[in-house]
N, C-alpha and C. Protein backbone atom coordinates (compact mmCIF):
# COMPACT_ATOMS: atom_id res chain seq x y z
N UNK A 1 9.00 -162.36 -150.65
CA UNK A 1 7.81 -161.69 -151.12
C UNK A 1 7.27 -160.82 -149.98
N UNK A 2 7.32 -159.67 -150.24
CA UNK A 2 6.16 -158.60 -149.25
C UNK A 2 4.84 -159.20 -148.79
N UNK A 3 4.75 -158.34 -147.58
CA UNK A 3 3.27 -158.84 -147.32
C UNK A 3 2.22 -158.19 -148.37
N UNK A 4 2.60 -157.16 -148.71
CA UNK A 4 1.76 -156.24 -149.91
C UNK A 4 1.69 -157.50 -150.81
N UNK A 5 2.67 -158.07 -151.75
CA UNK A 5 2.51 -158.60 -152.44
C UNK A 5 1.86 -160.08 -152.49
N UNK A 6 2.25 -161.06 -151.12
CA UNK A 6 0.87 -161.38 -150.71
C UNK A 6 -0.28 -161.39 -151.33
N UNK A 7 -0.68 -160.13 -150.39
CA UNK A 7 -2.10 -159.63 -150.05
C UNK A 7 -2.83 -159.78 -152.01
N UNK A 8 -1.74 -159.38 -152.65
CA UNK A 8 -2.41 -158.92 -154.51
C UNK A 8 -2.18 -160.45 -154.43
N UNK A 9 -1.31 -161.55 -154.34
CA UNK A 9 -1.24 -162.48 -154.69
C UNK A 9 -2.70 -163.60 -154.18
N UNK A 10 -2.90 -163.48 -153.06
CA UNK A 10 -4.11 -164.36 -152.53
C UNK A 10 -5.51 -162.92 -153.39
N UNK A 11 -5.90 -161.90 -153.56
CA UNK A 11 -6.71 -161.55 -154.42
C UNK A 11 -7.08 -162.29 -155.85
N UNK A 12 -5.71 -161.93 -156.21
CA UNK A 12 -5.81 -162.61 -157.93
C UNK A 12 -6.12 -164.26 -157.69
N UNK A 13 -5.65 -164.84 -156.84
CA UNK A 13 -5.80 -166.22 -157.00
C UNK A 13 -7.80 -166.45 -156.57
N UNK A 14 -8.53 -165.45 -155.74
CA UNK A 14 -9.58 -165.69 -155.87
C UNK A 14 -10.55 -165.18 -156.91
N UNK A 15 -10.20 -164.31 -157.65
CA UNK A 15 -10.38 -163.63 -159.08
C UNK A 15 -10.30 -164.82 -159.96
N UNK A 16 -9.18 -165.58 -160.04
CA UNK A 16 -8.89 -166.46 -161.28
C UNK A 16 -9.80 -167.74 -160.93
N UNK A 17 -10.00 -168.09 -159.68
CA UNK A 17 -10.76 -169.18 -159.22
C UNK A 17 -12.34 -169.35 -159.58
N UNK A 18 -12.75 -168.42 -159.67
CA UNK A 18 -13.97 -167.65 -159.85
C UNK A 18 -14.73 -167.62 -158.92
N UNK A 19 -13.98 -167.47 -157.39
CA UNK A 19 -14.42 -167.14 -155.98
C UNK A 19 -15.30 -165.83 -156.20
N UNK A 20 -14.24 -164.34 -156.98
CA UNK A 20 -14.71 -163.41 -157.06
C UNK A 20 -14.81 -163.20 -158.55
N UNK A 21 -15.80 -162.67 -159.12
CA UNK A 21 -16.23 -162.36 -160.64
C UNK A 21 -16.60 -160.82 -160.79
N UNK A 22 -16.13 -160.87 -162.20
CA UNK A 22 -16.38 -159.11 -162.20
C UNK A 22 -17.94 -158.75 -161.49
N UNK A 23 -17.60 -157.34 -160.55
CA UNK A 23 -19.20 -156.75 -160.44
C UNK A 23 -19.11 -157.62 -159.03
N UNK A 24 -18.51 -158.10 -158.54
CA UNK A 24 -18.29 -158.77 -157.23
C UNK A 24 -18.22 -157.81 -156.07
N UNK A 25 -18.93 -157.61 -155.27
CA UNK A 25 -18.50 -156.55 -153.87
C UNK A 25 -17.41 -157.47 -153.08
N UNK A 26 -15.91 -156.93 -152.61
CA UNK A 26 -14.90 -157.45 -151.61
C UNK A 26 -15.67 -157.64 -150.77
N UNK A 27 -15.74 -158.20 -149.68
CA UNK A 27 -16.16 -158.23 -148.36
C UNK A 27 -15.54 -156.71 -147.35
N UNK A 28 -15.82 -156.65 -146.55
CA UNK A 28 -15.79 -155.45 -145.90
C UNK A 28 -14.35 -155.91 -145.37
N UNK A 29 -13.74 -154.45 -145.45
CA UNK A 29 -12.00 -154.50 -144.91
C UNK A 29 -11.99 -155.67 -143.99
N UNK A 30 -12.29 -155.57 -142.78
CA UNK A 30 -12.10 -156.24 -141.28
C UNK A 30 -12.06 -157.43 -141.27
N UNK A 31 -13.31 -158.30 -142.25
CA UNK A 31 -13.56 -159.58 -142.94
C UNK A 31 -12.82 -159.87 -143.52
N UNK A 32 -12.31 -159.04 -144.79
CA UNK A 32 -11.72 -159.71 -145.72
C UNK A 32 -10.09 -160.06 -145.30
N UNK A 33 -9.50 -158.87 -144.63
CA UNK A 33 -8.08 -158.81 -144.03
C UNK A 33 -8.08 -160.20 -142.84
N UNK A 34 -9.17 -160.74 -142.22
CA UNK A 34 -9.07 -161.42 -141.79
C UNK A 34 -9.25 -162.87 -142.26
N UNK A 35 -10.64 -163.20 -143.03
CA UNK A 35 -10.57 -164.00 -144.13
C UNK A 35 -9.31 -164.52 -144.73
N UNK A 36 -8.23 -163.57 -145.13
CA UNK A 36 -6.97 -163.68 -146.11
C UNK A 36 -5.55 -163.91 -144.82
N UNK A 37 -5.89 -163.51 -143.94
CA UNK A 37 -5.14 -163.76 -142.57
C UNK A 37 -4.11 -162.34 -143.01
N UNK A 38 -4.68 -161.35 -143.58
CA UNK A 38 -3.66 -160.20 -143.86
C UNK A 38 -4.33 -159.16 -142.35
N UNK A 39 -2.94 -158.47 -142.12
CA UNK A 39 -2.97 -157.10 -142.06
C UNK A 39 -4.09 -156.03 -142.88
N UNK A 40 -4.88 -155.12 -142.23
CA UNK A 40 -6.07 -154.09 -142.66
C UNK A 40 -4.94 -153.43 -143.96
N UNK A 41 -3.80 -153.19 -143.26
CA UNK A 41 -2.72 -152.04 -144.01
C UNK A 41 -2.47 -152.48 -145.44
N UNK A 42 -2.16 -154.10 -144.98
CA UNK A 42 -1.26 -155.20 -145.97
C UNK A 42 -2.62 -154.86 -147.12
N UNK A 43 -3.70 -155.25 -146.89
CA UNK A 43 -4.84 -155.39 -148.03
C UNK A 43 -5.08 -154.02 -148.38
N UNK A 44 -5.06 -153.21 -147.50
CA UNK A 44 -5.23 -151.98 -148.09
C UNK A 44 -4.25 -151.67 -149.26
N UNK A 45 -2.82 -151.88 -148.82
CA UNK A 45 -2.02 -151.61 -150.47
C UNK A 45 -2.44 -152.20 -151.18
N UNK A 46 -2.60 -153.55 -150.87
CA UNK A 46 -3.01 -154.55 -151.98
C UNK A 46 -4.25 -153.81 -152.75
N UNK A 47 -4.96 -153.38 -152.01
CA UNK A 47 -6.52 -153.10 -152.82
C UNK A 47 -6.08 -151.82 -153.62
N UNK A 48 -5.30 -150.73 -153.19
CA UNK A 48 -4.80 -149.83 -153.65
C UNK A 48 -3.98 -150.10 -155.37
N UNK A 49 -3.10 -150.70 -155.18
CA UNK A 49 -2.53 -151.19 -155.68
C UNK A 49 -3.05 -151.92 -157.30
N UNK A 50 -4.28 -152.74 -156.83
CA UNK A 50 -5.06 -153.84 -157.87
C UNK A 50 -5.99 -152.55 -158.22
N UNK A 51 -6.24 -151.54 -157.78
CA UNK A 51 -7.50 -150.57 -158.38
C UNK A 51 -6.48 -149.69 -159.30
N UNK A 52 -5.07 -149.40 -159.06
CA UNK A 52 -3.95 -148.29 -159.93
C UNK A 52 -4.24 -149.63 -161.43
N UNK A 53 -4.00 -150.64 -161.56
CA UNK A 53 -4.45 -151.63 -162.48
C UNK A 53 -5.82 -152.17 -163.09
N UNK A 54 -6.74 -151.28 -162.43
CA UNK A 54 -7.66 -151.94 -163.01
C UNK A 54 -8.37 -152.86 -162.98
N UNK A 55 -7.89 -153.52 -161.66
CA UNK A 55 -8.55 -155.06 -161.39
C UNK A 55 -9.76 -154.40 -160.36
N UNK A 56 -9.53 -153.59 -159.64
CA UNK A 56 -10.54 -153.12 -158.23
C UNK A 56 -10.94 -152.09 -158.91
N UNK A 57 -12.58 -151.41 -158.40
CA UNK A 57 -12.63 -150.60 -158.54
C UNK A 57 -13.32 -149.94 -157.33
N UNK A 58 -12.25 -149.13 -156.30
CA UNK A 58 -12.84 -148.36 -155.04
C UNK A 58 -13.83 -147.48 -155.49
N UNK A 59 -15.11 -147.65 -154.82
CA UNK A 59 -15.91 -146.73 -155.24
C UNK A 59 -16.29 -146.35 -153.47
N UNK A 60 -15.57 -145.03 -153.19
CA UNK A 60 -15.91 -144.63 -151.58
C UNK A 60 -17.02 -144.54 -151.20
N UNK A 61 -17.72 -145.08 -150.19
CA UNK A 61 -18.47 -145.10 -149.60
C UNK A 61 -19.44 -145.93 -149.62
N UNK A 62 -19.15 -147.47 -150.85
CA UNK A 62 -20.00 -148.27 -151.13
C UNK A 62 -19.32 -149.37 -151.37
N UNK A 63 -17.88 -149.77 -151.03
CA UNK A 63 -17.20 -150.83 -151.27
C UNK A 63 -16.05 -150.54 -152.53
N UNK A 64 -15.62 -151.64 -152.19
CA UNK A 64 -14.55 -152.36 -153.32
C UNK A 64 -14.66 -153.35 -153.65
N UNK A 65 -15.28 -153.52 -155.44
CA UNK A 65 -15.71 -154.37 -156.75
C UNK A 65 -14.92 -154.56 -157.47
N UNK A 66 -14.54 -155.69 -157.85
CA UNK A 66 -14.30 -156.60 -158.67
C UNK A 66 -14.54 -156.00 -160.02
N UNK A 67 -13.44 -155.18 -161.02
CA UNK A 67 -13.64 -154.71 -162.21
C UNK A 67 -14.09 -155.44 -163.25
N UNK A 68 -14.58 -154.72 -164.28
CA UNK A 68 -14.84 -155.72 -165.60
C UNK A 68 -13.84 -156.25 -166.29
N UNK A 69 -12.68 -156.44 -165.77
CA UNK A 69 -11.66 -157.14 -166.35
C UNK A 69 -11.72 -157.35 -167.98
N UNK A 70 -12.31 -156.01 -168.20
CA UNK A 70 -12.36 -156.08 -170.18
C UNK A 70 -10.80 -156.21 -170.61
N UNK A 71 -10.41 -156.70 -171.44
CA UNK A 71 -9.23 -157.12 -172.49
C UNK A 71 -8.81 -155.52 -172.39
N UNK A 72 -9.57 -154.71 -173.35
CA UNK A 72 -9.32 -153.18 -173.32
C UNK A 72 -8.55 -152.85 -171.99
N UNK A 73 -9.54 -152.36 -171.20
CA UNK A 73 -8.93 -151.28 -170.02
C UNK A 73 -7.82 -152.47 -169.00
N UNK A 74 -7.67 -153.54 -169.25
CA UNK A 74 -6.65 -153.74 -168.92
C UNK A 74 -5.19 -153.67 -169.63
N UNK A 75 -5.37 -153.80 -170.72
CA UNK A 75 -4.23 -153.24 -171.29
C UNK A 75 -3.36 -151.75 -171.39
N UNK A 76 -4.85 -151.15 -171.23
CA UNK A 76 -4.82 -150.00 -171.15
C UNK A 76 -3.72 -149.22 -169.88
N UNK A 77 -3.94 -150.03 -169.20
CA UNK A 77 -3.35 -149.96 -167.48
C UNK A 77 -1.81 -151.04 -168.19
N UNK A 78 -2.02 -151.36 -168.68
CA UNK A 78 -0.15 -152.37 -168.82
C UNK A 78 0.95 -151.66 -169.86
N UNK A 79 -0.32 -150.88 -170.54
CA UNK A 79 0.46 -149.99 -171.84
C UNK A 79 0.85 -148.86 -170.50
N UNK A 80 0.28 -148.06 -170.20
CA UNK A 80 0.58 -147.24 -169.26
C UNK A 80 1.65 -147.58 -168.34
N UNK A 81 1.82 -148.41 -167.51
CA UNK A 81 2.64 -148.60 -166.48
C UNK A 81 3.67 -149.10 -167.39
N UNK A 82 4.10 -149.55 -168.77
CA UNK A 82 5.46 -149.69 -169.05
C UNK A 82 5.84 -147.99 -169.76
N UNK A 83 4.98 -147.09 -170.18
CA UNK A 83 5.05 -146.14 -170.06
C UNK A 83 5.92 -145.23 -168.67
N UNK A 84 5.37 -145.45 -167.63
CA UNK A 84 5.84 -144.70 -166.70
C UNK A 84 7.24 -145.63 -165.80
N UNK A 85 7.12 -146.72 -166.45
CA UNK A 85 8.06 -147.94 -165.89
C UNK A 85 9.80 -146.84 -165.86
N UNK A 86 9.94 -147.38 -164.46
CA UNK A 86 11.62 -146.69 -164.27
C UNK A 86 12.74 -147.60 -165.46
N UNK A 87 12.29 -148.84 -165.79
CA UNK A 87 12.86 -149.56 -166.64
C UNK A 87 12.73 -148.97 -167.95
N UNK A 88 13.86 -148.30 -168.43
CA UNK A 88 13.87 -147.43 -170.04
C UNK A 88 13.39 -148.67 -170.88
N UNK A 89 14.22 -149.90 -171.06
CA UNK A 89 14.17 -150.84 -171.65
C UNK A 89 12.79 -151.52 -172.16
N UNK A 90 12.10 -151.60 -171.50
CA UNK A 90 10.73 -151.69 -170.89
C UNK A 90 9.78 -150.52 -171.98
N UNK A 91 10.02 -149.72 -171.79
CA UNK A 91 9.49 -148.44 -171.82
C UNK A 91 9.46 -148.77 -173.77
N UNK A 92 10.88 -148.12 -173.88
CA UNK A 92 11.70 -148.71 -175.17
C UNK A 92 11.13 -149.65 -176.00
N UNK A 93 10.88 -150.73 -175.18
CA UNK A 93 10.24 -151.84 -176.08
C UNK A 93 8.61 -151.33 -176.86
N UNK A 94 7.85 -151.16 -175.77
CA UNK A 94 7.01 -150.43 -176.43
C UNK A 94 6.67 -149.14 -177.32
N UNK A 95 7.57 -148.59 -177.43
CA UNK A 95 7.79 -147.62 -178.06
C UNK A 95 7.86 -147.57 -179.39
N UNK A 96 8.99 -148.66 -179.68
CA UNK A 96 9.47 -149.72 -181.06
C UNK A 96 8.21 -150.54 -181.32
N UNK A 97 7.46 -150.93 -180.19
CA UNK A 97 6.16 -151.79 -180.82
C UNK A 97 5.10 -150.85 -181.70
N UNK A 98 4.60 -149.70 -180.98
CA UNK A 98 3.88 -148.69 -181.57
C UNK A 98 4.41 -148.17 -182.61
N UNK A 99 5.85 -147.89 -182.75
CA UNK A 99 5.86 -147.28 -184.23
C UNK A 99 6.17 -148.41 -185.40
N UNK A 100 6.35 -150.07 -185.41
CA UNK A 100 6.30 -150.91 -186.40
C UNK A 100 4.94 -152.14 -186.71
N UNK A 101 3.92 -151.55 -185.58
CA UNK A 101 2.59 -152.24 -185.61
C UNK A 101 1.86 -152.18 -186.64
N UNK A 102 1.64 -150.18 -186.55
CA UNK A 102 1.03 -150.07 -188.03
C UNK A 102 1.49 -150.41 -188.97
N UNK A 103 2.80 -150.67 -189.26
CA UNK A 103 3.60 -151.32 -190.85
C UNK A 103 3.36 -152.61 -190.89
N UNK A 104 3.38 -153.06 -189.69
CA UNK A 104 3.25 -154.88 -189.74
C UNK A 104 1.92 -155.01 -190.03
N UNK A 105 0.89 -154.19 -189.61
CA UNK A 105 -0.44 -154.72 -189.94
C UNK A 105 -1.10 -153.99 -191.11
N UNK A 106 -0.23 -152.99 -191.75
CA UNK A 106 -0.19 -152.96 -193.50
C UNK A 106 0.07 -153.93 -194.49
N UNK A 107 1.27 -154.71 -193.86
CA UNK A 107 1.45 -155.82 -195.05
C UNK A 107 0.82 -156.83 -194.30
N UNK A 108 0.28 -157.18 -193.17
CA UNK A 108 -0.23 -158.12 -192.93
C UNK A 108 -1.74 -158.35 -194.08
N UNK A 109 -2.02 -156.98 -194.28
CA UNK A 109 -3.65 -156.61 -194.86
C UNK A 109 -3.59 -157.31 -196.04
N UNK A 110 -2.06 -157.04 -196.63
CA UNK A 110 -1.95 -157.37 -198.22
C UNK A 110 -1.62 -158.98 -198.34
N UNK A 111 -1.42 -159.64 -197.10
CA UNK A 111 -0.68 -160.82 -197.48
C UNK A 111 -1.42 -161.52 -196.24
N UNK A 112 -2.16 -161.77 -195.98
CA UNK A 112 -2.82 -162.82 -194.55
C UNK A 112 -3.61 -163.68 -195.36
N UNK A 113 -3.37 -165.15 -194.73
CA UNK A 113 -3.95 -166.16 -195.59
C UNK A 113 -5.12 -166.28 -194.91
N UNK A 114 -6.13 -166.81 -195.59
CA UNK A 114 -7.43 -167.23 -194.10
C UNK A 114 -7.21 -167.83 -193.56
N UNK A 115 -6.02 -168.82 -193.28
CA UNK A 115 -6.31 -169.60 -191.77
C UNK A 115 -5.79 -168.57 -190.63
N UNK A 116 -4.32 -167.62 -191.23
CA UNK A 116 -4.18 -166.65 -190.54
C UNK A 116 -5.28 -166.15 -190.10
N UNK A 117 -5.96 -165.13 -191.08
CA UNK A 117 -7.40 -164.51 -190.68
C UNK A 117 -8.31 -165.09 -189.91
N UNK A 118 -8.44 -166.39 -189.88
CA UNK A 118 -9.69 -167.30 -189.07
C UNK A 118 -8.44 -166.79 -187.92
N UNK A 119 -7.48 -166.99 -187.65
CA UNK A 119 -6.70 -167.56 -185.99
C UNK A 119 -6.46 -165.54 -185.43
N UNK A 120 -6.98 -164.84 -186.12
CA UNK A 120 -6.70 -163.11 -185.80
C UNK A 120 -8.15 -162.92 -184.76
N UNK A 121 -9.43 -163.31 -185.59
CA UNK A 121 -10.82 -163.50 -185.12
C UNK A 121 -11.15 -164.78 -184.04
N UNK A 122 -10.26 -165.70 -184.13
CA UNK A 122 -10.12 -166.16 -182.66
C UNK A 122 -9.17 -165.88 -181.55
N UNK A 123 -8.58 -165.23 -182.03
CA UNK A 123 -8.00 -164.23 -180.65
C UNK A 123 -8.54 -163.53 -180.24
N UNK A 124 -9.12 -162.92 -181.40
CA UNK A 124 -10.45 -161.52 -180.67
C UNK A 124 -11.27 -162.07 -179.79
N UNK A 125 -11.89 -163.17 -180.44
CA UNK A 125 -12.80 -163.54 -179.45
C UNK A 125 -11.95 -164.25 -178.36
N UNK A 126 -11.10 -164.65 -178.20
CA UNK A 126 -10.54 -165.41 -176.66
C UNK A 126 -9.91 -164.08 -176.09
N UNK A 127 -9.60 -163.08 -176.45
CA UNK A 127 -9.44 -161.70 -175.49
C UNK A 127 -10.60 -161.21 -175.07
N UNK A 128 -12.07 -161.19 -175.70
CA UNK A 128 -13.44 -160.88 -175.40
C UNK A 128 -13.50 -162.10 -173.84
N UNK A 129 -13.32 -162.75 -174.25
CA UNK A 129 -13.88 -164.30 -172.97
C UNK A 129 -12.87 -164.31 -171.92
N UNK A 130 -11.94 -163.64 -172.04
CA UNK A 130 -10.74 -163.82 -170.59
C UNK A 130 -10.81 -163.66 -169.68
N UNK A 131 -11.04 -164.95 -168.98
CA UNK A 131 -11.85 -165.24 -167.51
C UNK A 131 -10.13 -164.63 -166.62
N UNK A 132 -9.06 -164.83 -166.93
CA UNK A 132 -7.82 -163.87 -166.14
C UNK A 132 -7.02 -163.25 -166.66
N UNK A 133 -6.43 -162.55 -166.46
CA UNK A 133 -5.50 -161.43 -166.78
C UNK A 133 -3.84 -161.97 -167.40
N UNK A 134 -3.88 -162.92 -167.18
CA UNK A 134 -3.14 -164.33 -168.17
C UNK A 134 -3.36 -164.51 -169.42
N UNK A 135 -4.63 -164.91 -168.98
CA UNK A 135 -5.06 -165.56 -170.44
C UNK A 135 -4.93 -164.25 -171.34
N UNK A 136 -6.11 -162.71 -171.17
CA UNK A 136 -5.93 -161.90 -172.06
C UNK A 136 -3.89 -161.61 -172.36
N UNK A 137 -3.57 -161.53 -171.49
CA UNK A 137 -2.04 -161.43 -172.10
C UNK A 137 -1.26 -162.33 -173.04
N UNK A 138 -2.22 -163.72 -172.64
CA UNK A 138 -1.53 -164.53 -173.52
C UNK A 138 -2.16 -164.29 -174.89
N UNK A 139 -3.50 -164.06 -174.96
CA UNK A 139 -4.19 -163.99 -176.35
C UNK A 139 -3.57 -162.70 -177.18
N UNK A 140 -3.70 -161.90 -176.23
CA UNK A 140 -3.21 -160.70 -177.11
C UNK A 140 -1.62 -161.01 -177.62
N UNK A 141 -0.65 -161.78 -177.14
CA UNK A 141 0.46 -161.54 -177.78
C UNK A 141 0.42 -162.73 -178.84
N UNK A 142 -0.56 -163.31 -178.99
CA UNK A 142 -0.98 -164.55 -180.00
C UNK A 142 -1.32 -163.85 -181.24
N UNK A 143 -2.65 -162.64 -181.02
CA UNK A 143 -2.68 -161.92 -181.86
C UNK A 143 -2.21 -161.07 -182.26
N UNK A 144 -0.43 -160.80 -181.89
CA UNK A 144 -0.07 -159.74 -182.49
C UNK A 144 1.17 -160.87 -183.40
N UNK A 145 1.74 -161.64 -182.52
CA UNK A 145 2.16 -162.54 -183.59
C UNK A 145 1.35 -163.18 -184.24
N UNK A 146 0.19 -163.32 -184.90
CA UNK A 146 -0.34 -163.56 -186.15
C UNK A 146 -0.17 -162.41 -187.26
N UNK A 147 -0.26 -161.36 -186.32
CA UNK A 147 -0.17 -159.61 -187.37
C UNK A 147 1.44 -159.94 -187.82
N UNK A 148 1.90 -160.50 -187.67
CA UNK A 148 3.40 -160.23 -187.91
C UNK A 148 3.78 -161.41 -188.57
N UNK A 149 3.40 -162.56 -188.38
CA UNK A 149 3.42 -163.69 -189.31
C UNK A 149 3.02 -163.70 -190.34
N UNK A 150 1.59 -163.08 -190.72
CA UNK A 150 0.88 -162.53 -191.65
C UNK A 150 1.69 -161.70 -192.49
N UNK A 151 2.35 -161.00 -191.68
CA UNK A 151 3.24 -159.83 -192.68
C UNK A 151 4.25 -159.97 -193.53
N UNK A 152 4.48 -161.41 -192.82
CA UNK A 152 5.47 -162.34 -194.15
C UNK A 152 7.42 -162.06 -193.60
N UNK A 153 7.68 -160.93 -192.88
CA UNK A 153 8.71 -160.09 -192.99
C UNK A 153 9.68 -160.56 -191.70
N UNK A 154 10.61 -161.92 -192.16
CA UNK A 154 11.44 -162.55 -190.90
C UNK A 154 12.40 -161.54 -190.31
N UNK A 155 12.55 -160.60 -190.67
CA UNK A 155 13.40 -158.88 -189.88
C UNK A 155 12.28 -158.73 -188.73
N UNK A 156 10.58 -158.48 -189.17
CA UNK A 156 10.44 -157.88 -188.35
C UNK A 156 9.44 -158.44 -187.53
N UNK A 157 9.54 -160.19 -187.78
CA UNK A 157 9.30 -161.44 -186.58
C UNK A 157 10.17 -161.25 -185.57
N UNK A 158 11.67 -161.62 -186.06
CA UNK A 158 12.79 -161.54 -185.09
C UNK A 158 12.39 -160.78 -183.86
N UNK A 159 12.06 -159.39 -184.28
CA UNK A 159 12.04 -158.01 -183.02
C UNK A 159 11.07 -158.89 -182.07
């Protein structure tokens, strides 16, 4: 493991701890690189790095905060980076997700039972409450296999 990677690895673990909470000011470079026993450089990618995602947000001349870790704009940042991902495959996958979502969640409309429907509206809400960037990943792919369970259609579970 890099020291870069590290540096994101001891971040997220104080993010998920609830050391740091959204709207959180980092501690000042010098502190914190030392605090974490990193390199100024090492945290600097790191901070670089967690703000290209969405987790930091550098605002120059007044620190680096702890993002709102909304469900949204983090996905937003995961849809993107498999977008620009050197991995076609990757890329690919999502590609195939966006163009059979809307069909899956057409027949899901016509055919979702309510316990389905009750377990769609508790995903929403456990992607609203996602204290880490885990959990919303895990909820969201909960709620997309409900959209697709719902849809009745074992072809296009399989995918």
């Amino acid at each position: 493991m890099s020291v870069t990677d590290e540096a994101i690895l001891r971040i997220k673990e104080l993010i998920m701890s609830g050391e740091l909470r959204p709207g959180d000011r980092l501690p000042r470079e010098k502190e914190f690189a030392g605090q974490l026993g990193l390199s100024r450089n090492s945290l600097r990618e790191a901070i670089r790095a967690l703000s290209l995602i969405r987790v930091l947000d550098v605002r120059h001349g007044d620190g680096t905060y702890v993002a709102s870790l909304r469900p949204e704009t983090l996905l937003e940042s995961l849809s993107f980076a498999a977008e620009v991902a050197q991995d076609e495959a990757i890329a690919e996958q999502f590609e195939v997700r966006r163009l059979l979502e809307p069909a899956a969640t057409a027949l899901a409309a016509t055919r979702i039972s309510d316990e389905q429907l009750a377990e769609l509206v508790s995903c929403i809400d456990r992607m609203e409450r996602a204290d880490t960037p885990e959990d919303l990943v895990r909820d969201d792919i909960d709620f997309h296999d409900t959209i697709v369970a719902a849809a009745g259609n074992q072809t296009l579970a399989s995918l």
